[in-house]
N, C-alpha and C. Protein backbone atom coordinates (compact mmCIF):
# COMPACT_ATOMS: atom_id res chain seq x y z
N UNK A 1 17.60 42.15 -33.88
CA UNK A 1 16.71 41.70 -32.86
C UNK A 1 16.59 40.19 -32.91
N UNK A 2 16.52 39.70 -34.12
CA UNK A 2 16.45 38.07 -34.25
C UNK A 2 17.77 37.44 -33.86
N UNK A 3 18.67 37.98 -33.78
CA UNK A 3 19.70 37.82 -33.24
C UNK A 3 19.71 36.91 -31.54
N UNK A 4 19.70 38.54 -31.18
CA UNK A 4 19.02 38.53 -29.56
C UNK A 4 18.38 37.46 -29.38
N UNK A 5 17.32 37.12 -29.89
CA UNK A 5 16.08 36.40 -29.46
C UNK A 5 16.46 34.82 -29.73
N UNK A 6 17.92 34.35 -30.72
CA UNK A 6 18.11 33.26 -30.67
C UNK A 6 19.17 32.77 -29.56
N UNK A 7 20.31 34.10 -29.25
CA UNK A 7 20.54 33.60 -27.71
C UNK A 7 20.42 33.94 -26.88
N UNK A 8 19.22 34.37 -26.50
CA UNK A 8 17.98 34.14 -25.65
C UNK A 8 17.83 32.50 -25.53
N UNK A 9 17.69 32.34 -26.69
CA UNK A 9 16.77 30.72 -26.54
C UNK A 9 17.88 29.92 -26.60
N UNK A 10 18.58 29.93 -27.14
CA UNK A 10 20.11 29.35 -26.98
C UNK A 10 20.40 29.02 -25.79
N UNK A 11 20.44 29.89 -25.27
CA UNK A 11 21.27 30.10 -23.81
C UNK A 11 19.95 29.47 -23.27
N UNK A 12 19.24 29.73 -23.09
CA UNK A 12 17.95 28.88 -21.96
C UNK A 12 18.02 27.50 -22.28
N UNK A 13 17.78 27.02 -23.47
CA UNK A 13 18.01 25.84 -23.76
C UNK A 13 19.45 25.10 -23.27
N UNK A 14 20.10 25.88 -23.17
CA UNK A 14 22.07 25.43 -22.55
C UNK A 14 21.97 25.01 -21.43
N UNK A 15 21.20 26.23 -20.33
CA UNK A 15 21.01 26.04 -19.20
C UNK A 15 19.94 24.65 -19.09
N UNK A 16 18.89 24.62 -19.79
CA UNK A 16 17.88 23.64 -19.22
C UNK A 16 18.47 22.05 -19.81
N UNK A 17 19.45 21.93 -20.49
CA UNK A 17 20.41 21.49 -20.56
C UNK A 17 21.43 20.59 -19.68
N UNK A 18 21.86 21.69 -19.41
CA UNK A 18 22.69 21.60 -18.35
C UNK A 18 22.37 20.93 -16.75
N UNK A 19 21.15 22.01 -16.57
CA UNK A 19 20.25 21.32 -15.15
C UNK A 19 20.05 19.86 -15.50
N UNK A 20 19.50 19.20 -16.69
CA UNK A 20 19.16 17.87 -16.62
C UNK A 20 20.26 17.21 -16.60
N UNK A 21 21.24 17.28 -17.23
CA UNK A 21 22.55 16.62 -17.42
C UNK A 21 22.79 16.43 -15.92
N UNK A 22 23.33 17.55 -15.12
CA UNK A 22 23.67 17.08 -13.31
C UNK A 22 22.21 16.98 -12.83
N UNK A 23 21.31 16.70 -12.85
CA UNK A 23 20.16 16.01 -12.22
C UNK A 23 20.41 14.30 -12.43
N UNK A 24 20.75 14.11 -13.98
CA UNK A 24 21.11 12.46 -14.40
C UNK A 24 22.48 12.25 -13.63
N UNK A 25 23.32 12.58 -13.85
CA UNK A 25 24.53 12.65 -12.77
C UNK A 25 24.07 12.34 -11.61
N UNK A 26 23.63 13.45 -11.11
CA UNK A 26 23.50 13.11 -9.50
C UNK A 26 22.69 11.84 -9.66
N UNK A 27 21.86 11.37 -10.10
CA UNK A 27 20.97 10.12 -9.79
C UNK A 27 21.43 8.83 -9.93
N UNK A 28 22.78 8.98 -11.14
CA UNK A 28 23.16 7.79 -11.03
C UNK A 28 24.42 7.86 -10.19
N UNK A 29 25.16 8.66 -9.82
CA UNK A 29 26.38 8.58 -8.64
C UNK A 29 24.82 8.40 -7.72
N UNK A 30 24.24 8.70 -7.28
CA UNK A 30 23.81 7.91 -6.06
C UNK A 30 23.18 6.81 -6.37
N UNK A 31 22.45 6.44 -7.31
CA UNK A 31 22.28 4.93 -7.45
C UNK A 31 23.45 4.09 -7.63
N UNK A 32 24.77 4.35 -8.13
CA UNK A 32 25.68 3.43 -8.31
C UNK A 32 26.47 3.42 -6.77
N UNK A 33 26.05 4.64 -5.87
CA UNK A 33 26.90 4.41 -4.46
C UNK A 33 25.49 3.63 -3.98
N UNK A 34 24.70 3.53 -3.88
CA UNK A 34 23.70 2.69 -3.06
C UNK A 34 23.82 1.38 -3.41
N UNK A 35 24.18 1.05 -4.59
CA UNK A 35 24.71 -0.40 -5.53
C UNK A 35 25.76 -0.60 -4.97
N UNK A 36 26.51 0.25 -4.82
CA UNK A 36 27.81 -0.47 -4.15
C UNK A 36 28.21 -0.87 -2.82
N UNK A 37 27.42 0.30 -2.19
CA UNK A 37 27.23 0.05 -0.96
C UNK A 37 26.61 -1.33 -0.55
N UNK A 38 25.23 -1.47 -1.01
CA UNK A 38 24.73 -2.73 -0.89
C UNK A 38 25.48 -3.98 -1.12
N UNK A 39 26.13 -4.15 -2.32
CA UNK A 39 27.04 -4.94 -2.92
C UNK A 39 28.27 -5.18 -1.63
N UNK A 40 28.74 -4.51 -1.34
CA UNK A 40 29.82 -3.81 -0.29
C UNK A 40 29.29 -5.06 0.89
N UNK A 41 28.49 -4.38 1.71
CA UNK A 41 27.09 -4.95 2.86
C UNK A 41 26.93 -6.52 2.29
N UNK A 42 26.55 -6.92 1.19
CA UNK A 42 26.11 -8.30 1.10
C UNK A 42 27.61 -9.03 1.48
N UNK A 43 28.73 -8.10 0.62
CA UNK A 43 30.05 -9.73 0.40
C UNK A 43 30.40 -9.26 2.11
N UNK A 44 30.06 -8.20 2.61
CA UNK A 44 30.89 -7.90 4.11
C UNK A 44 30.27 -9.50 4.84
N UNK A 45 28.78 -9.92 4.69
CA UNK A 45 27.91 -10.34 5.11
C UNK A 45 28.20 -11.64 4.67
N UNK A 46 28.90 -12.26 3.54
CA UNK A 46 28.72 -13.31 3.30
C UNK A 46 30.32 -13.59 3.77
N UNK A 47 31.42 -12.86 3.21
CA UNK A 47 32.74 -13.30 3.70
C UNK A 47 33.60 -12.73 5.34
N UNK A 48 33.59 -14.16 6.18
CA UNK A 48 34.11 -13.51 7.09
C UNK A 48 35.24 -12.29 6.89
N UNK A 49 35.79 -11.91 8.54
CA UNK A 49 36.78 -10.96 7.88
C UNK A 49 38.23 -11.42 8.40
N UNK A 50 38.55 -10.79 7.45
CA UNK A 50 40.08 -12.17 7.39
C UNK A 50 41.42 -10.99 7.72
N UNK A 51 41.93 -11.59 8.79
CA UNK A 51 43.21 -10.80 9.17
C UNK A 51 44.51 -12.09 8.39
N UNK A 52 45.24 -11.59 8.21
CA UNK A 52 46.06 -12.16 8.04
C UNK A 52 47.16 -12.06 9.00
N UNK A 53 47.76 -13.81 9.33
CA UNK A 53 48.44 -13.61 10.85
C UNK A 53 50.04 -13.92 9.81
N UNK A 54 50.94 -13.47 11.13
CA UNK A 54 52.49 -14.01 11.22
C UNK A 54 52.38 -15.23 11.49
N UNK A 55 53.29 -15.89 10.75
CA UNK A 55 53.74 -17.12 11.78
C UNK A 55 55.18 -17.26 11.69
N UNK A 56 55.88 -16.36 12.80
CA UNK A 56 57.44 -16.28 13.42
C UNK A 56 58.22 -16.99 13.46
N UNK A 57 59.76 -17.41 12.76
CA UNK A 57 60.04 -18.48 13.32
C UNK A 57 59.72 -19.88 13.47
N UNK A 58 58.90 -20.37 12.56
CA UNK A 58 57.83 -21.25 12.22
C UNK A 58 58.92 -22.66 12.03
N UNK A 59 58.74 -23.71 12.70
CA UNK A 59 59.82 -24.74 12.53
C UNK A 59 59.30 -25.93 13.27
N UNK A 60 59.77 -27.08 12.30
CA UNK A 60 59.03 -28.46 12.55
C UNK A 60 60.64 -29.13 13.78
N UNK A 61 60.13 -29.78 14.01
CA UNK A 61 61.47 -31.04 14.98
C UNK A 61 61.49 -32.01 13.35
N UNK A 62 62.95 -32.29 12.76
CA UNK A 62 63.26 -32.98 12.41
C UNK A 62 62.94 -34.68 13.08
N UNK A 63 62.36 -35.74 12.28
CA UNK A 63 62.21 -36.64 13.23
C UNK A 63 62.50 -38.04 12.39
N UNK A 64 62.59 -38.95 12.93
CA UNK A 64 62.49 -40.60 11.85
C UNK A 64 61.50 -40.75 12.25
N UNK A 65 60.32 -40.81 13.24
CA UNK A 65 59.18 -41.36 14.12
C UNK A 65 57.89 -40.47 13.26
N UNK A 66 57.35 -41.35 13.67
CA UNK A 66 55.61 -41.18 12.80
C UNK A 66 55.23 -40.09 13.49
N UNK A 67 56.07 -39.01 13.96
CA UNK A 67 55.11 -38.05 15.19
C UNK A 67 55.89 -37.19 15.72
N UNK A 68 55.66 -35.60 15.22
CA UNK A 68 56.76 -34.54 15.60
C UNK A 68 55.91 -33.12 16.15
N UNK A 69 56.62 -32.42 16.42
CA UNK A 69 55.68 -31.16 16.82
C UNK A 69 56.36 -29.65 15.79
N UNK A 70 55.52 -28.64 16.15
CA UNK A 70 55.40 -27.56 14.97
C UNK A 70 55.37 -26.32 15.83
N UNK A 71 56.37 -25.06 16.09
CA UNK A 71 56.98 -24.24 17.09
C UNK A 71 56.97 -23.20 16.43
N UNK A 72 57.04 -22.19 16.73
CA UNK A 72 56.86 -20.98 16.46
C UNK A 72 55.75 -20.08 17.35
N UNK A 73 55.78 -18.72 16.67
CA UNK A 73 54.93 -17.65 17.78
C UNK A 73 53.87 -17.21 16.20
N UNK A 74 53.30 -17.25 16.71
CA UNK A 74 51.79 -17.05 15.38
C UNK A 74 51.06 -15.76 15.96
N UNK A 75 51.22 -14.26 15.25
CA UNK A 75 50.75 -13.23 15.67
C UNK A 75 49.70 -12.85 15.16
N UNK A 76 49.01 -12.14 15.51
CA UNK A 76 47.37 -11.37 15.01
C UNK A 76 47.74 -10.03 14.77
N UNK A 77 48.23 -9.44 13.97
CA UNK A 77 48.14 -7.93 14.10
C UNK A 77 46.70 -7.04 14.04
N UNK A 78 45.55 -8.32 13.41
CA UNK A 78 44.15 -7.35 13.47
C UNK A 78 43.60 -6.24 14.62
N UNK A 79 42.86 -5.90 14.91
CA UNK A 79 41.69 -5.24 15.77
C UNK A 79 41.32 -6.48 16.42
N UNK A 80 40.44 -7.79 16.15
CA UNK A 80 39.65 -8.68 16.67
C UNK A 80 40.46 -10.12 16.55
N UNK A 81 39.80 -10.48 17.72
CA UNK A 81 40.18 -12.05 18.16
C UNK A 81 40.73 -12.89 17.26
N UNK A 82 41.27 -13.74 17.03
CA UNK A 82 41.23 -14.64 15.77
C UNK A 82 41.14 -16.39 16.83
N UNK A 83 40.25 -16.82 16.47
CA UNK A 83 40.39 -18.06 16.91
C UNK A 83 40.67 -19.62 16.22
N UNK A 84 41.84 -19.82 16.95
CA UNK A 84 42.92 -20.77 16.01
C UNK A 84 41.67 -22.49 16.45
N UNK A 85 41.10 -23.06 15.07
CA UNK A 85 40.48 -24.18 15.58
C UNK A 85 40.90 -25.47 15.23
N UNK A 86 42.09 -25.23 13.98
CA UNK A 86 42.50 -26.54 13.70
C UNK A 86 43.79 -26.23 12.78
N UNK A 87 44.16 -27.28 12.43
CA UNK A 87 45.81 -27.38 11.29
C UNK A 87 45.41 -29.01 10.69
N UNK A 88 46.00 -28.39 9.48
CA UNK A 88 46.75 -30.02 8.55
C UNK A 88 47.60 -29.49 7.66
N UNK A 89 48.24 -30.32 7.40
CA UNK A 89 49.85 -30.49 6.64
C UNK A 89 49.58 -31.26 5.30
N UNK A 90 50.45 -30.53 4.89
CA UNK A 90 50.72 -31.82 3.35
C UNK A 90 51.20 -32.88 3.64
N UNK A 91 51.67 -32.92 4.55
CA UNK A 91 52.40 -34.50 4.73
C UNK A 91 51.40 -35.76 5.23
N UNK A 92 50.22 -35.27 5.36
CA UNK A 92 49.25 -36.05 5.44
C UNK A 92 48.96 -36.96 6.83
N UNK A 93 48.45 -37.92 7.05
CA UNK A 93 48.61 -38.32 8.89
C UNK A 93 47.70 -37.07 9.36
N UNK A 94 47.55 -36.99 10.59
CA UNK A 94 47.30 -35.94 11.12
C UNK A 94 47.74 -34.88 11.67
N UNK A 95 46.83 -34.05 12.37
CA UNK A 95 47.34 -32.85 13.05
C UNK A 95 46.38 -32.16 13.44
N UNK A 96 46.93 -31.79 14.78
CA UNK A 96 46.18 -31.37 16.43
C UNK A 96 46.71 -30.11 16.78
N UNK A 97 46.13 -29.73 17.22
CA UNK A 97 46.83 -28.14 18.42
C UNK A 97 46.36 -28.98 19.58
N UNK A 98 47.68 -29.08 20.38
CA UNK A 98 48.35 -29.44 21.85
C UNK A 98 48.76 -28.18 22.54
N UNK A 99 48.40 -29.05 23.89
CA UNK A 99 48.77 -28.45 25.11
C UNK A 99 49.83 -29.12 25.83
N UNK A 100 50.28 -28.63 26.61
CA UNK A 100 50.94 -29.26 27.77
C UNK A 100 50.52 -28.82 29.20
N UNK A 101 50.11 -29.95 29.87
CA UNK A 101 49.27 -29.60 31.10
C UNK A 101 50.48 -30.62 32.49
N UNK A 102 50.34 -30.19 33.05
CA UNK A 102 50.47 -31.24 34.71
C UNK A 102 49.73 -32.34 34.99
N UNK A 103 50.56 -33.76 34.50
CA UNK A 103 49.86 -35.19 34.83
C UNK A 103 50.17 -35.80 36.05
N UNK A 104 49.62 -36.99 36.20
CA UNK A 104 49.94 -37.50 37.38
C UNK A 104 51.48 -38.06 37.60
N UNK A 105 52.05 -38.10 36.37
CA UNK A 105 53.44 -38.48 36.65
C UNK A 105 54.52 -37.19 35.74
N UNK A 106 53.67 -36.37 35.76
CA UNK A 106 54.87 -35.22 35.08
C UNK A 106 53.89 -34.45 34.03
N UNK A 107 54.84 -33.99 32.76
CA UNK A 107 53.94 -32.92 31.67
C UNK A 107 53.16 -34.01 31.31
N UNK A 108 52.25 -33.92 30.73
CA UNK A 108 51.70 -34.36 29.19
C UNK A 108 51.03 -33.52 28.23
N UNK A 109 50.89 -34.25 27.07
CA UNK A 109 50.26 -33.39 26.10
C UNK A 109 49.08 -33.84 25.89
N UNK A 110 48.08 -33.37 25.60
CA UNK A 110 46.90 -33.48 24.86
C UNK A 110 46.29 -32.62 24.49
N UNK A 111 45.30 -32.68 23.54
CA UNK A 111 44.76 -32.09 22.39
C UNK A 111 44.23 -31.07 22.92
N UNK A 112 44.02 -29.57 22.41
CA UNK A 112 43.46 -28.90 22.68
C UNK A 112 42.31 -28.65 22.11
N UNK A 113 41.11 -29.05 22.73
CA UNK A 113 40.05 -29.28 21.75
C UNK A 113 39.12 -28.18 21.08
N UNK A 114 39.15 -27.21 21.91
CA UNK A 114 38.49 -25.73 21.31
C UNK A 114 39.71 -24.99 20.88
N UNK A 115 40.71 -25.19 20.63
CA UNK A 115 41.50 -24.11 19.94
C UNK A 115 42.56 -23.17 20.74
N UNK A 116 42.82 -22.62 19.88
CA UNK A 116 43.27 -21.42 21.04
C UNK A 116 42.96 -20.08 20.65
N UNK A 117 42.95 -18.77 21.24
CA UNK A 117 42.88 -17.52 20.87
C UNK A 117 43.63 -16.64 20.34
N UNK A 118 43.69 -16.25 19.71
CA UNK A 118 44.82 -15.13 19.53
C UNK A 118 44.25 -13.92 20.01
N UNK A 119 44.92 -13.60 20.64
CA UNK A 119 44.02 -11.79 20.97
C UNK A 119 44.57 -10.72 20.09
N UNK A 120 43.41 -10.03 19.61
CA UNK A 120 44.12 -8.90 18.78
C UNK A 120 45.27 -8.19 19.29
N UNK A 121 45.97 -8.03 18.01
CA UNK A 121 47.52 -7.61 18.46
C UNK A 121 48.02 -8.41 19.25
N UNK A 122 47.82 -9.32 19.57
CA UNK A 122 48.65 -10.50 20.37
C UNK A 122 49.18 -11.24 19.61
N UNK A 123 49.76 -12.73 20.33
CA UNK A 123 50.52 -13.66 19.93
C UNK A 123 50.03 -14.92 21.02
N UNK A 124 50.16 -16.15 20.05
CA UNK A 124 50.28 -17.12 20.43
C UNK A 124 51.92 -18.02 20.38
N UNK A 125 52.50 -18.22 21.30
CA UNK A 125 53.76 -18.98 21.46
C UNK A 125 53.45 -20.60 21.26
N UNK A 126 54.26 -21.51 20.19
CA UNK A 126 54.22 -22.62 20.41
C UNK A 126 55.53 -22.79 20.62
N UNK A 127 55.91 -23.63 21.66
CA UNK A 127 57.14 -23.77 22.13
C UNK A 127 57.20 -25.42 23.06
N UNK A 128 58.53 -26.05 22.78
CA UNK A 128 58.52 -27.48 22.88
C UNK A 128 58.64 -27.21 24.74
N UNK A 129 57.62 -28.11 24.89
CA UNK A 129 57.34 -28.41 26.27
C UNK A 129 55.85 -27.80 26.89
N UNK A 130 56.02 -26.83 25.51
CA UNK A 130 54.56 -25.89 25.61
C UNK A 130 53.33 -26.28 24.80
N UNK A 131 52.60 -25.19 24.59
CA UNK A 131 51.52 -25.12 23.10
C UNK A 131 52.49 -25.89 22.03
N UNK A 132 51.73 -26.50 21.26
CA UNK A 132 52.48 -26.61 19.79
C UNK A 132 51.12 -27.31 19.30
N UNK A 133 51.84 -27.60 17.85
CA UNK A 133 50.81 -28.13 16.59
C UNK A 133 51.88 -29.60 16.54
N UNK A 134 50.90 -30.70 17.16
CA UNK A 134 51.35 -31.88 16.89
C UNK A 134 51.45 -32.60 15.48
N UNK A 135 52.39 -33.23 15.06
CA UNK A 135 51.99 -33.92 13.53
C UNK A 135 51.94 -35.35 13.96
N UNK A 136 50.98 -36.25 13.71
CA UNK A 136 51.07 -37.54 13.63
C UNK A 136 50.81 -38.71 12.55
N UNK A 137 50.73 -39.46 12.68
CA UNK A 137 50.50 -41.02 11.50
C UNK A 137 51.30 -40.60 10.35
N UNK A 138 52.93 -39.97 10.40
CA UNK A 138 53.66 -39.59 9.51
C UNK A 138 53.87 -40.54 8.59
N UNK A 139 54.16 -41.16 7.31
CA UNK A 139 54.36 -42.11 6.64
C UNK A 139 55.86 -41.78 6.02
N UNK A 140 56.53 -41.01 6.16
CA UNK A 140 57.84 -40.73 5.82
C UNK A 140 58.48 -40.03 6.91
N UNK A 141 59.84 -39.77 7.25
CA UNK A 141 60.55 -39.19 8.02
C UNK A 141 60.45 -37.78 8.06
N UNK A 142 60.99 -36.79 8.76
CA UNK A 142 61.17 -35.16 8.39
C UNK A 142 62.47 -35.01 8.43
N UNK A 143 63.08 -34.69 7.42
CA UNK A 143 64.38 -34.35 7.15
C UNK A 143 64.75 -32.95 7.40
N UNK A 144 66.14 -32.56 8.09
CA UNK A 144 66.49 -31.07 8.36
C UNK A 144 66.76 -30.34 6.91
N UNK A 145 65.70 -29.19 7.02
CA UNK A 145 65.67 -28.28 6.42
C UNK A 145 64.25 -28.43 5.02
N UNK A 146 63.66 -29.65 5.33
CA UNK A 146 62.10 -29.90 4.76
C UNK A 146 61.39 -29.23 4.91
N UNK A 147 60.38 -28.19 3.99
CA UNK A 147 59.95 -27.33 3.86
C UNK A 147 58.40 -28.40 4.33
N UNK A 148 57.92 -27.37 5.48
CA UNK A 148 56.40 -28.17 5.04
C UNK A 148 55.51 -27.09 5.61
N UNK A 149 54.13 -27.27 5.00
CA UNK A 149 53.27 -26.16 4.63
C UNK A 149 52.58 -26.65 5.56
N UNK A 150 51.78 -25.77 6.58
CA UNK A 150 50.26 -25.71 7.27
C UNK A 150 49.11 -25.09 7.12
N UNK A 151 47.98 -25.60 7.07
CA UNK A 151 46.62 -24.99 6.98
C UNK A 151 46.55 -24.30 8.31
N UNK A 152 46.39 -23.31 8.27
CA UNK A 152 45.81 -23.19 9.96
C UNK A 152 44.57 -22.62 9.61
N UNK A 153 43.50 -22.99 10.46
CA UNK A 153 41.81 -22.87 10.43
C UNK A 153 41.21 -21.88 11.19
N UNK A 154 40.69 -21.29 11.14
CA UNK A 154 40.32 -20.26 12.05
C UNK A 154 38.77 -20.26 12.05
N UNK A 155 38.23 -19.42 12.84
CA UNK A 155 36.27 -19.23 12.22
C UNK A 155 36.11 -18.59 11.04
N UNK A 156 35.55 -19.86 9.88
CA UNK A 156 34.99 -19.20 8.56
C UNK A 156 36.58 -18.62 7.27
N UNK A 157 37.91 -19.04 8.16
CA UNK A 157 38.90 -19.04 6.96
C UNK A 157 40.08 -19.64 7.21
N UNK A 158 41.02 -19.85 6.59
CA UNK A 158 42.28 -20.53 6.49
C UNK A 158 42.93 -19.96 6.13
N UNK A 159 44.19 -20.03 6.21
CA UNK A 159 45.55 -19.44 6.26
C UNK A 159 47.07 -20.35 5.81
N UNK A 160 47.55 -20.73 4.96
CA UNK A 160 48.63 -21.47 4.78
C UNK A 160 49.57 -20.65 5.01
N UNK A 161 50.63 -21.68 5.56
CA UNK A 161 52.20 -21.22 6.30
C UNK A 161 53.15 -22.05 5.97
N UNK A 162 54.75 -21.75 5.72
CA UNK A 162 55.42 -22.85 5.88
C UNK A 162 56.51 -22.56 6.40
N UNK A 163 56.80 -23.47 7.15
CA UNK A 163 57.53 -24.09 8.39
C UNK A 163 59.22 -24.67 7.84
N UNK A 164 60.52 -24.93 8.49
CA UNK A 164 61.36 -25.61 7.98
C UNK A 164 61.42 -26.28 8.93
N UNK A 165 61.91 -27.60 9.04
CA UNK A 165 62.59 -29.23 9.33
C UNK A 165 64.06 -28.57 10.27
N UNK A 166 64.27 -28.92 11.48
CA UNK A 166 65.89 -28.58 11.91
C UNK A 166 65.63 -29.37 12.84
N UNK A 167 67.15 -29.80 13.04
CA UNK A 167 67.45 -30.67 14.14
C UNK A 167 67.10 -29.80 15.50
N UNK A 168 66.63 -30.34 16.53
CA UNK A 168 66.49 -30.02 17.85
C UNK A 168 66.47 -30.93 19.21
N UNK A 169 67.23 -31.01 20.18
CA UNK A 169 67.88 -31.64 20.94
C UNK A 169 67.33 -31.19 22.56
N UNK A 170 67.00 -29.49 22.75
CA UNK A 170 66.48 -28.65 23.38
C UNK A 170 66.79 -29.79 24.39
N UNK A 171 65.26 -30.05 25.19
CA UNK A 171 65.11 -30.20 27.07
C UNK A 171 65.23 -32.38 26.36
N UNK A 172 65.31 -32.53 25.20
CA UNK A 172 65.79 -34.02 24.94
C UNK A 172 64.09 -34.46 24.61
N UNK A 173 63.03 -33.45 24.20
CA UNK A 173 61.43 -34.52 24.35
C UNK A 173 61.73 -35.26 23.71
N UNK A 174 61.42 -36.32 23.45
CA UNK A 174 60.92 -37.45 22.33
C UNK A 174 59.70 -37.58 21.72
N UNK A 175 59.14 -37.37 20.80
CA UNK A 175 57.58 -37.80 20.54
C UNK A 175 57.52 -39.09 19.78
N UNK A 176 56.74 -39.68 20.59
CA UNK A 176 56.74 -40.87 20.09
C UNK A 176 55.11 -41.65 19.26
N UNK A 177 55.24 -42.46 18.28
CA UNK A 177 53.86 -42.87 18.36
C UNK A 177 52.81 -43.84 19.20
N UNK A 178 51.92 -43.72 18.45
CA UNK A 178 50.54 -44.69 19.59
C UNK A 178 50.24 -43.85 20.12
N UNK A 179 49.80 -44.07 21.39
CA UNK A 179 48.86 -43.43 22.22
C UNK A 179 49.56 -41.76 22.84
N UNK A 180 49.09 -40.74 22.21
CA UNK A 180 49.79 -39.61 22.65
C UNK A 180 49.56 -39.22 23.84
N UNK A 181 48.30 -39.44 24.31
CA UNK A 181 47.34 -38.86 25.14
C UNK A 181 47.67 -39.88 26.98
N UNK A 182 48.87 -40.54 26.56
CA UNK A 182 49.13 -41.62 27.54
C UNK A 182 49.62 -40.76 28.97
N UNK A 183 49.83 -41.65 29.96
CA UNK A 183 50.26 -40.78 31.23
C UNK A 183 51.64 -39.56 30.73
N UNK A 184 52.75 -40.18 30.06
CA UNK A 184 53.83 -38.78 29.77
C UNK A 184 53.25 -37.87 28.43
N UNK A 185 52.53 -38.23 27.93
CA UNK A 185 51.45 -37.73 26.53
C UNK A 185 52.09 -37.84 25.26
N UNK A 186 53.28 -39.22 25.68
CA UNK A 186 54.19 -39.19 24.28
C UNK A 186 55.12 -38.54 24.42
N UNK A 187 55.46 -37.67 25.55
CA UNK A 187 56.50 -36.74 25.10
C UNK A 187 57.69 -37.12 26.32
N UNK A 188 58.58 -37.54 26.48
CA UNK A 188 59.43 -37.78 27.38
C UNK A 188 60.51 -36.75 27.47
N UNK A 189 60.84 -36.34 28.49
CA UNK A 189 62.14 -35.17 29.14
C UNK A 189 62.59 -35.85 29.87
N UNK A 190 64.12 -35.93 29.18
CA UNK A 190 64.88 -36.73 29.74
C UNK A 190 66.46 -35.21 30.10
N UNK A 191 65.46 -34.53 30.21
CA UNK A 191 66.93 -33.61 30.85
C UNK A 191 66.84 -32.55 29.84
């Protein structure tokens, strides 16, 4: 009978046991998912959200002149917008996102001052005569096949890319320095 009566108590004790053990379980899997969750929620909250884009084909104009442009098609594969607000280069000098618009004596270029869009799953084309990423106040030449790196800026993140140096002859632009923004915008087509 004393037998019996210890697993009896054995066994109750196993069970009451047991119940507390998955009662502590369950309390901390849900306190550690509410921790994480939260945790989760704060960095969602503090770090934008960052798609990472293509940049296609990515290629500078070889140049001797203080002032070249930067071609390629720059894609978004995200869900949401990405809005392109600025670029700089290692090569130091500056750098603009250009347009090409209809002047009073032909194309010109000038700065595009809000950026441009990328639409989700879209693409942006930079192409000579078109959009591009101007480089200026160059202090050295760009040699064919010069590797050079871009920041591109977006809302709240950045993105580095790099680009190669090749000769290009295309519709003949020239970019020239000084005043970009002049009646031809620096850029002459000569055929």
């Amino acid at each position: 009978m004393r037998t019996h009566t210890m697993s009896t108590h054995t066994r109750a004790a196993f069970v009451a046991a047991s119940a507390l053990a998955l009662a502590l379980t369950a309390a901390c899997a849900t306190d550690d998912t509410d921790t994480t969750t939260a945790a989760a929620t704060d960095t969602a909250a503090v770090t934008p959200a960052s798609t990472t884009i293509a940049f296609e084909d990515g290629w500078a104009k070889a140049t001797g002149t203080g002032m070249t442009g930067v071609f390629g098609t720059i894609t978004n594969p995200g869900d949401t917008d990405l809005h392109l607000t600025g670029v700089d280069s290692d090569l130091g000098g500056s750098a603009e996102l250009h347009e090409t618009v209809p002047g009073g004596s032909g194309m010109m270029m000038q700065e595009r001052e809000d950026g441009f869009v990328i639409p989700a799953g879209g693409e942006l084309v930079l192409a000579p005569g078109g959009n591009h990423i101007m480089l200026m106040e160059l202090d050295e030449p760009i040699t064919t096949g010069q590797q050079i790196t871009l920041t591109l800026e977006f809302d709240g993140t950045e993105q580095d890319v790099t680009v190669s140096a090749r000769d290009f002859r295309g519709g003949e632009e020239e970019y020239v320095g000084g005043d970009h923004g002049g009646a031809d915008g620096g850029m002459s087509n000569d055929g």
